[in-house]
N, C-alpha and C. Protein backbone atom coordinates (compact mmCIF):
# COMPACT_ATOMS: atom_id res chain seq x y z
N UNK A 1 -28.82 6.48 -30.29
CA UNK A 1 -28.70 5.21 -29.59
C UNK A 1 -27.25 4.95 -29.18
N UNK A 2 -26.18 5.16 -29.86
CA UNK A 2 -24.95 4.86 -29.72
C UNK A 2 -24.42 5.55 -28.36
N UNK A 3 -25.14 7.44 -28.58
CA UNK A 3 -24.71 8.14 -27.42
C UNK A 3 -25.64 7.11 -26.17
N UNK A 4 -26.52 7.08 -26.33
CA UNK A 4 -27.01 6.53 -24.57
C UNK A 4 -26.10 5.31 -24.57
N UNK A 5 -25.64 4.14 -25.54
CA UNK A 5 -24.78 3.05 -24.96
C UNK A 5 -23.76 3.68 -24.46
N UNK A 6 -22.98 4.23 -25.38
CA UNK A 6 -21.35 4.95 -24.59
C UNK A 6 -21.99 5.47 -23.27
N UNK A 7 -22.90 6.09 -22.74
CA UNK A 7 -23.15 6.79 -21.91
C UNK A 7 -23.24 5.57 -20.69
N UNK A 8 -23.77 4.53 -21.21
CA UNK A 8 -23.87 3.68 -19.75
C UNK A 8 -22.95 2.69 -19.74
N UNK A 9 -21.92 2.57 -20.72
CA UNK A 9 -21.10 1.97 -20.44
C UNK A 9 -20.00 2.93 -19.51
N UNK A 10 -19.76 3.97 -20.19
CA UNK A 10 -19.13 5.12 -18.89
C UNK A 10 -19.74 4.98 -17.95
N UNK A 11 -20.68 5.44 -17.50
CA UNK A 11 -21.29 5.03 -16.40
C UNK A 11 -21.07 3.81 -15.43
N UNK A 12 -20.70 2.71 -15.78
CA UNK A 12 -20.52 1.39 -15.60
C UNK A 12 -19.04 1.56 -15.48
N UNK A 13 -18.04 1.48 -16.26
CA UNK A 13 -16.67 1.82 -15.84
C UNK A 13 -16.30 2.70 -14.71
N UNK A 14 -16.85 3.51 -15.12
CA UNK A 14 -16.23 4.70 -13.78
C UNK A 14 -17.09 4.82 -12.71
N UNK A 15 -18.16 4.00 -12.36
CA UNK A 15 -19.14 4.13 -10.94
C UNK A 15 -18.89 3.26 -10.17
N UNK A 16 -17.73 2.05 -10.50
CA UNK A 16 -18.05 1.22 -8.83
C UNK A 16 -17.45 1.40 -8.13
N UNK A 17 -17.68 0.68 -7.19
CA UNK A 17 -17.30 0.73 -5.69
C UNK A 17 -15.97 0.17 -5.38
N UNK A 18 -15.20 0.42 -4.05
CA UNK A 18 -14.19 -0.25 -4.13
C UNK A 18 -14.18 -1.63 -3.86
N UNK A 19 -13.36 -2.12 -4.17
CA UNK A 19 -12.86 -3.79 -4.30
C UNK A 19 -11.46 -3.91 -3.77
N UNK A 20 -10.70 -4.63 -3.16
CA UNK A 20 -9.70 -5.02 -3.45
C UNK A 20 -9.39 -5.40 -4.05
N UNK A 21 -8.09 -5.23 -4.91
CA UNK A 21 -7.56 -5.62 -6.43
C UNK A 21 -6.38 -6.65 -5.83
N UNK A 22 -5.77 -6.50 -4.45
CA UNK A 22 -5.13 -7.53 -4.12
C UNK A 22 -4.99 -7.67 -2.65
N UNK A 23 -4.42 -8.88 -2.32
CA UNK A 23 -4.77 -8.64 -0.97
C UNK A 23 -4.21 -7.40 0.11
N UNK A 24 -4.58 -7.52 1.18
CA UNK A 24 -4.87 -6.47 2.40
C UNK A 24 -3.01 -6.89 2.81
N UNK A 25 -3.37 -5.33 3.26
CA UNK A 25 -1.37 -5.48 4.25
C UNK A 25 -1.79 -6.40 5.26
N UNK A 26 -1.06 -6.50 6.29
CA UNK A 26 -0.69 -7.42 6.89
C UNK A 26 -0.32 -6.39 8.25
N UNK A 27 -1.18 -6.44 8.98
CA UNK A 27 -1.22 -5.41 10.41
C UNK A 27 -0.87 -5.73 11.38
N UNK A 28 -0.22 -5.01 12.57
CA UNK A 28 0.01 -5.66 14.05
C UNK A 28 -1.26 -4.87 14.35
N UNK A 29 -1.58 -5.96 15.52
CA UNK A 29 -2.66 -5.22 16.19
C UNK A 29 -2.50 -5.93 17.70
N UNK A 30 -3.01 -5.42 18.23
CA UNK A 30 -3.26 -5.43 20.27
C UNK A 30 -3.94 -5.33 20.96
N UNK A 31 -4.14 -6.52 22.04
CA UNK A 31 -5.59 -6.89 22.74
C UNK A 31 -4.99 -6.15 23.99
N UNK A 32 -5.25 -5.28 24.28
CA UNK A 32 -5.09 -4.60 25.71
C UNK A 32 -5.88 -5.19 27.06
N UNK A 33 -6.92 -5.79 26.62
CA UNK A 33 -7.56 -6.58 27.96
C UNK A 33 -7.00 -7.93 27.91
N UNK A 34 -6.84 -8.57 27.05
CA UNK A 34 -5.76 -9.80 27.13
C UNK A 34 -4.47 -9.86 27.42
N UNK A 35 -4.36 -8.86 26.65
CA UNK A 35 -2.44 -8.68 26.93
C UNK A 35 -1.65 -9.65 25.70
N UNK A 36 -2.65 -9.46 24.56
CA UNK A 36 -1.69 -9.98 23.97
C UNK A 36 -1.82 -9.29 22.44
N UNK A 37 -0.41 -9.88 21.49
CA UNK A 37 -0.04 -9.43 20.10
C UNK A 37 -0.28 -9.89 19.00
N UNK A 38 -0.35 -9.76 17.87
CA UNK A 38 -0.10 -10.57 16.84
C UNK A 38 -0.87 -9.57 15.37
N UNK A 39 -0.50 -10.71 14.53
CA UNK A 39 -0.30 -9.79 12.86
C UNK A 39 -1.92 -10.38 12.95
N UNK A 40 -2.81 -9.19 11.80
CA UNK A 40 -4.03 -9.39 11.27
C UNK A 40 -4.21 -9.01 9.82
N UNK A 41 -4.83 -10.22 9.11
CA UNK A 41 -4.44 -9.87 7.96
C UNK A 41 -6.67 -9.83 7.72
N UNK A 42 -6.84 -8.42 6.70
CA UNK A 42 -8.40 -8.46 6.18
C UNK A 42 -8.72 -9.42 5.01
N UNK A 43 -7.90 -9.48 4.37
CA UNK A 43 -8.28 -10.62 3.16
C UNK A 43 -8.15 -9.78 1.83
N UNK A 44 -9.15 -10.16 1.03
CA UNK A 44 -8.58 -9.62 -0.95
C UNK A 44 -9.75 -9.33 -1.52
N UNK A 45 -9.96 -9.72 -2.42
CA UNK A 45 -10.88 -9.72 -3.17
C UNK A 45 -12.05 -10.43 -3.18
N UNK A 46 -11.65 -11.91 -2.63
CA UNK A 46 -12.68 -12.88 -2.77
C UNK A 46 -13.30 -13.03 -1.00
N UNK A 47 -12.72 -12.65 -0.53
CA UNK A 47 -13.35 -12.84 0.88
C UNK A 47 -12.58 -12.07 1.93
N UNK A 48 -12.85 -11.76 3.46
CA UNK A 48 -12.13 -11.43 4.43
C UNK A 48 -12.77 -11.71 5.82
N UNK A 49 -11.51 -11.45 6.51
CA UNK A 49 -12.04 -12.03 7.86
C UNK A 49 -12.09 -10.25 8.92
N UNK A 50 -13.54 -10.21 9.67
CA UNK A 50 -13.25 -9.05 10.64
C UNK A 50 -12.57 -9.21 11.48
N UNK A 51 -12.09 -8.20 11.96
CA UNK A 51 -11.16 -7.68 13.57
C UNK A 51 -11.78 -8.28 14.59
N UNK A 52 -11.25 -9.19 15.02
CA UNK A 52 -12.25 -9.34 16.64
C UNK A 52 -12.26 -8.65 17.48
N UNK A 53 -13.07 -8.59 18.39
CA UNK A 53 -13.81 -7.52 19.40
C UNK A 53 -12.27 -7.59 20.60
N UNK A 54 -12.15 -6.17 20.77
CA UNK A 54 -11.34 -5.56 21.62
C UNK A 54 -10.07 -5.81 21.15
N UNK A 55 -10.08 -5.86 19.83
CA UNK A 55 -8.20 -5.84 19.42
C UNK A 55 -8.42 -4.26 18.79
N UNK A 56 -6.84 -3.59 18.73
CA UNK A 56 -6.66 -2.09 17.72
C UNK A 56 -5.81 -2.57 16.89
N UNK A 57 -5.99 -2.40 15.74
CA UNK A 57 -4.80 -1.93 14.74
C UNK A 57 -3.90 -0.95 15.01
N UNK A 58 -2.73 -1.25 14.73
CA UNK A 58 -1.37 -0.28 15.36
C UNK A 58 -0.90 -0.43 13.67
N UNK A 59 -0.17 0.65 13.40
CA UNK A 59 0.78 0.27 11.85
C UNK A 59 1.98 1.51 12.30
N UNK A 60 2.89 0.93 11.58
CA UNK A 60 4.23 1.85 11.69
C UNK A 60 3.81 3.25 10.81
N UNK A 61 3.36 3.21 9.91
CA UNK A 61 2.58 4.20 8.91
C UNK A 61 1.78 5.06 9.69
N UNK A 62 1.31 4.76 10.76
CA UNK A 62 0.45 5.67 11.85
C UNK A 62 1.39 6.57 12.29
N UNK A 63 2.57 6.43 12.65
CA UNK A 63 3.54 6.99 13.60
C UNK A 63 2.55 6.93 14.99
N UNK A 64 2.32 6.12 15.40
CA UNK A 64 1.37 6.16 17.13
C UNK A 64 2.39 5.33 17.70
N UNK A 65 2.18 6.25 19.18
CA UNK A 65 3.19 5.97 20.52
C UNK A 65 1.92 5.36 21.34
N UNK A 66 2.06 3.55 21.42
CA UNK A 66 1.42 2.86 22.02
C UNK A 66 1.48 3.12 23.59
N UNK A 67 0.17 3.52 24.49
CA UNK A 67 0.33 3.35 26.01
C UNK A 67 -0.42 2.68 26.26
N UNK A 68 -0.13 1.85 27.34
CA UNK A 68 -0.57 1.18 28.15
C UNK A 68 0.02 1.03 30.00
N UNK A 69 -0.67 1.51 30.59
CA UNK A 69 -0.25 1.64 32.27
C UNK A 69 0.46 2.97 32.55
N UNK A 70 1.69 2.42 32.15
CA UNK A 70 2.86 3.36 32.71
C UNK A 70 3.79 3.32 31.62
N UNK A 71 3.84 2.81 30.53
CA UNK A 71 4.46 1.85 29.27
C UNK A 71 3.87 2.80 28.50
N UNK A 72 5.21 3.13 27.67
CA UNK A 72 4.71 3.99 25.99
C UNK A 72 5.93 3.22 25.02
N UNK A 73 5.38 2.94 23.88
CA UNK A 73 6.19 2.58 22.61
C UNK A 73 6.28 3.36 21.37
N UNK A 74 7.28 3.87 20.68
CA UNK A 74 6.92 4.62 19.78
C UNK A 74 7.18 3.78 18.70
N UNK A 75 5.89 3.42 17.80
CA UNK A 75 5.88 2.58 16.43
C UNK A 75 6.95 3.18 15.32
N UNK A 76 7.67 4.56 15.63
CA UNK A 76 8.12 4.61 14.37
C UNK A 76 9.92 4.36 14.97
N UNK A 77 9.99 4.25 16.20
CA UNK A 77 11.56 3.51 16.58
C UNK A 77 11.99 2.31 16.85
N UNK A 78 10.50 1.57 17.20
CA UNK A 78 10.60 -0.05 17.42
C UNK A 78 9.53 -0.83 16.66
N UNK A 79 10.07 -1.83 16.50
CA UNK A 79 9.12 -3.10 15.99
C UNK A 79 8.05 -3.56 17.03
N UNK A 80 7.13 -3.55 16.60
CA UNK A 80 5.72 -4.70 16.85
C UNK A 80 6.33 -4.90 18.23
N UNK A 81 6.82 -6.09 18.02
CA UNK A 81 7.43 -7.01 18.53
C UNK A 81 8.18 -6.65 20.13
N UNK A 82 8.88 -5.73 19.42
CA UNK A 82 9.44 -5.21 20.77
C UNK A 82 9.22 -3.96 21.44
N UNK A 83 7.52 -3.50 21.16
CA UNK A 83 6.59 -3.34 22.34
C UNK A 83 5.95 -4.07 22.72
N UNK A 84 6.02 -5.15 22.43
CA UNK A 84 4.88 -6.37 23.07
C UNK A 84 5.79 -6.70 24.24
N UNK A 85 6.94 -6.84 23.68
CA UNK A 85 8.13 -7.57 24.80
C UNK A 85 8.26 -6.51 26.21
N UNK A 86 8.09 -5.48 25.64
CA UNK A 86 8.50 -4.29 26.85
C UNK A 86 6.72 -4.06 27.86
N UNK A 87 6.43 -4.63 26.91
CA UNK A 87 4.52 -4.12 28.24
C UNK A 87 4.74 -5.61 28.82
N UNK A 88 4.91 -6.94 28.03
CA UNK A 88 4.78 -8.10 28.79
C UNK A 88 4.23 -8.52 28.51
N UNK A 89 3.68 -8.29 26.97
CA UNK A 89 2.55 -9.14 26.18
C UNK A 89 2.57 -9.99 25.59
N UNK A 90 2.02 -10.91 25.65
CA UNK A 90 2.22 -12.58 24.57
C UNK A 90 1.78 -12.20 23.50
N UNK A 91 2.68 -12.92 22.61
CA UNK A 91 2.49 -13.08 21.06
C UNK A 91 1.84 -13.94 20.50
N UNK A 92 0.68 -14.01 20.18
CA UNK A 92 -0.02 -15.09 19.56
C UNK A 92 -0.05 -15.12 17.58
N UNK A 93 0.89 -14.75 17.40
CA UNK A 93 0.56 -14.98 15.86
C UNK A 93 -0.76 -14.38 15.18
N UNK A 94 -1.47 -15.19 14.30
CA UNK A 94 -2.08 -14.74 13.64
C UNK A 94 -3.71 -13.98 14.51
N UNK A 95 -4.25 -13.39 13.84
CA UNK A 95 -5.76 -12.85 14.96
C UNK A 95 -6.36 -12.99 13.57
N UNK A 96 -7.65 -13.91 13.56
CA UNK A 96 -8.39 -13.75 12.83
C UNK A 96 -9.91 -14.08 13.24
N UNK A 97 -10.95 -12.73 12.68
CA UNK A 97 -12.07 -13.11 13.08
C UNK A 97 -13.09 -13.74 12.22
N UNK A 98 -14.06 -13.65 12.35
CA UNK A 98 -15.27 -14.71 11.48
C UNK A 98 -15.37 -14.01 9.72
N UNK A 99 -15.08 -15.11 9.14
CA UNK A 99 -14.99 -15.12 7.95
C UNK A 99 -16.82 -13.62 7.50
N UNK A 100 -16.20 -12.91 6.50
CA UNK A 100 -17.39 -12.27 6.14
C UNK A 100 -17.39 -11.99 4.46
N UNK A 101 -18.40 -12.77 4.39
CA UNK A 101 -18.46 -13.10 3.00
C UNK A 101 -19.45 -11.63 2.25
N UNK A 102 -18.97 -10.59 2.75
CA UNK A 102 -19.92 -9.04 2.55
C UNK A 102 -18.61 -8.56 1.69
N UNK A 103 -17.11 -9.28 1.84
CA UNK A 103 -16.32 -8.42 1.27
C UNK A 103 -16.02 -9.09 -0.28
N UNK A 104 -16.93 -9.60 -0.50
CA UNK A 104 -16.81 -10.42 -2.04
C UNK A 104 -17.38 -9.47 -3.15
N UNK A 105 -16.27 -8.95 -4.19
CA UNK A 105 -16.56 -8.35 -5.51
C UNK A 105 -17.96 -7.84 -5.53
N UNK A 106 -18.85 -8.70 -5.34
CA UNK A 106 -20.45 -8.67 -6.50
C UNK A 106 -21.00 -8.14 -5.52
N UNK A 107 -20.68 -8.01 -4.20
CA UNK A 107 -21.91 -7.53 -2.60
C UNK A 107 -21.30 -5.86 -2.80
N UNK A 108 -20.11 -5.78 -3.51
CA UNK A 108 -19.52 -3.86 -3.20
C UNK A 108 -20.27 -3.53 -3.98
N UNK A 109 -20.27 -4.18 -5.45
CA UNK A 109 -20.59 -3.31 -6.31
C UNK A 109 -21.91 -3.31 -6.26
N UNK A 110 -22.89 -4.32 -5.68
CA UNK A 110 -24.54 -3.86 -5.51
C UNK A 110 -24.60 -3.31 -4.87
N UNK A 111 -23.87 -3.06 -4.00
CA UNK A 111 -24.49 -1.77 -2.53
C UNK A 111 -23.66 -0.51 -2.92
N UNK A 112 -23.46 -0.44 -4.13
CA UNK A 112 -23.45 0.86 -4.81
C UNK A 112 -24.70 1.49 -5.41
N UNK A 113 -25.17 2.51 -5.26
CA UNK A 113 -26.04 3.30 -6.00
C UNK A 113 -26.42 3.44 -7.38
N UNK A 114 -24.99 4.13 -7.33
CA UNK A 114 -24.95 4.19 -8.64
C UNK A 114 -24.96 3.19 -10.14
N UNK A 115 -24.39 1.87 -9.31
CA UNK A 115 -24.83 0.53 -10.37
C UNK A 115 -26.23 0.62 -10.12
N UNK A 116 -27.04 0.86 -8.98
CA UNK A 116 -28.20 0.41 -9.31
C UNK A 116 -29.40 1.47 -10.13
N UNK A 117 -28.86 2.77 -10.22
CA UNK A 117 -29.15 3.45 -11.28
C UNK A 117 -28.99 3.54 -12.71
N UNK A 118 -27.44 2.62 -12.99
CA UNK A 118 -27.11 2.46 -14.29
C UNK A 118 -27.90 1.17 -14.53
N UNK A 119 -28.38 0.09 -13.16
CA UNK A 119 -29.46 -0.83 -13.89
C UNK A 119 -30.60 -0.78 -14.19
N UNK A 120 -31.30 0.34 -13.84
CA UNK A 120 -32.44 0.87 -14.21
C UNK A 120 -32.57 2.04 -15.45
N UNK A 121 -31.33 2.29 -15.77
CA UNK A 121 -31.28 2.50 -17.20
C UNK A 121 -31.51 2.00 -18.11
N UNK A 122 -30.29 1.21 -18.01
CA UNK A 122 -30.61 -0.34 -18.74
C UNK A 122 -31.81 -1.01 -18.73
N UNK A 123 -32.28 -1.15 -17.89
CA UNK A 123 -34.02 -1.65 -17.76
C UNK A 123 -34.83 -0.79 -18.83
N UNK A 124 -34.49 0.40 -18.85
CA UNK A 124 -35.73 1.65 -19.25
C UNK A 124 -35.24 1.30 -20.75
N UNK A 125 -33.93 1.19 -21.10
CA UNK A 125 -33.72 1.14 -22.33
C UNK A 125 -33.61 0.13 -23.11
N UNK A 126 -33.72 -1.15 -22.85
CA UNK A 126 -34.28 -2.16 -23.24
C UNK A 126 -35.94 -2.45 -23.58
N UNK A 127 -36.80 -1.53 -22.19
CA UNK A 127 -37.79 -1.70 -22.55
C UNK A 127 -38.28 -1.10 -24.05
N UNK A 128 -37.88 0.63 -23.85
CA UNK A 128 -37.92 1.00 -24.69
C UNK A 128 -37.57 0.28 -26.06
N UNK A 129 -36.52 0.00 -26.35
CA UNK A 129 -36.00 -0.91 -27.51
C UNK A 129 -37.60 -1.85 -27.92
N UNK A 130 -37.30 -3.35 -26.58
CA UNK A 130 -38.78 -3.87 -27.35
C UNK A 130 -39.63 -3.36 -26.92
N UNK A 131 -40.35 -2.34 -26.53
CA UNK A 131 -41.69 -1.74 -27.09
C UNK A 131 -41.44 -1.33 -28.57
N UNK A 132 -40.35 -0.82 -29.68
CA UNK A 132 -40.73 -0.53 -30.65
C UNK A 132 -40.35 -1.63 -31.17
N UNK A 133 -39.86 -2.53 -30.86
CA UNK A 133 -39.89 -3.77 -32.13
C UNK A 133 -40.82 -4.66 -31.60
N UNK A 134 -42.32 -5.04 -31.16
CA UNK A 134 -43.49 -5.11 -30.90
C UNK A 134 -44.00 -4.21 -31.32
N UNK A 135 -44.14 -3.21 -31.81
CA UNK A 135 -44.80 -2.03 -32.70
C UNK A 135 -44.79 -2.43 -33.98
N UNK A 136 -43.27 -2.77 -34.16
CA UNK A 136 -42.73 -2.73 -35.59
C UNK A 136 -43.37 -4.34 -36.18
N UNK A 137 -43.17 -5.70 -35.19
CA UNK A 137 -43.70 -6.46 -35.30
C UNK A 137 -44.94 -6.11 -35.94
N UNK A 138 -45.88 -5.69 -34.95
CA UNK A 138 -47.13 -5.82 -35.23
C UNK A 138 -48.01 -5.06 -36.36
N UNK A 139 -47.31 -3.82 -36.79
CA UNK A 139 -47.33 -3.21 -37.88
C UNK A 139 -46.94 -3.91 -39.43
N UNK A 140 -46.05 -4.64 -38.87
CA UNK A 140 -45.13 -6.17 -39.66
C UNK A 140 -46.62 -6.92 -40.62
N UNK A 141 -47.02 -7.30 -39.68
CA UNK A 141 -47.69 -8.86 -39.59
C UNK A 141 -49.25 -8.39 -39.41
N UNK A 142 -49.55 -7.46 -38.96
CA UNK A 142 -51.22 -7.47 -38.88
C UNK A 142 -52.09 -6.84 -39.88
């Protein structure tokens, strides 16, 4: 008995899914049909917001040489900022899209598999458990 608990408590430690443990970097990103800039942040642990439709994420960590027209920027010699300035793009600050409450702790770890195999362990081995103490009961008392 002890080995199957250790076994699904391992199981349980080392099977979930990812989570954010803190919040998300903090991204430039760029509307090329708008023409415009700004930072996007995904959120943490408890919630996040998606990318809205027709923006890219750009990061200096990419090393990507932004084009647009006739216009190239290389992210790892200039700031954000001053490729937006050089294509002619407005800066709008923050970009955030519709709140999605899919990125909350308890929705990763159910749409993992593998929790839902370690809960049907648990199911099997509970049953098991009281089926013999309803045995034992009834052997008890009748």
């Amino acid at each position: 008995m002890r080995k199957i608990l250790f076994l699904i408590i391992t199981l349980i430690v080392f099977s979930t899914s990812v989570v954010y443990a803190a919040p998300a970097m903090i991204v430039d990103v760029i509307n090329h049909e708008t023409k415009e800039c700004g930072s996007y942040w995904a959120g943490d642990e408890w919630g996040g917001h998606d990318l809205p439709e027709n923006w890219v994420v750009y990061s200096w960590e990419s090393e990507e040489i932004i084009k647009t027209g006739n216009e190239t920027c290389d992210l790892t010699q200039y700031d954000m900022n001053v490729c937006c300035d050089k294509f002619g793009y407005t800066q709008v600050g923050d970009v955030r899209g519709d709140y999605n409450p899919s990125h909350l702790w308890w929705e990763q770890l159910l749409s993992d598999p593998i929790i839902w195999l370690v809960l049907a362990a648990l199911a099997i081995v509970l049953f098991v458990i009281l089926f013999f103490i309803v045995k034992y009961l009834k052997r008890r008392f009748v």
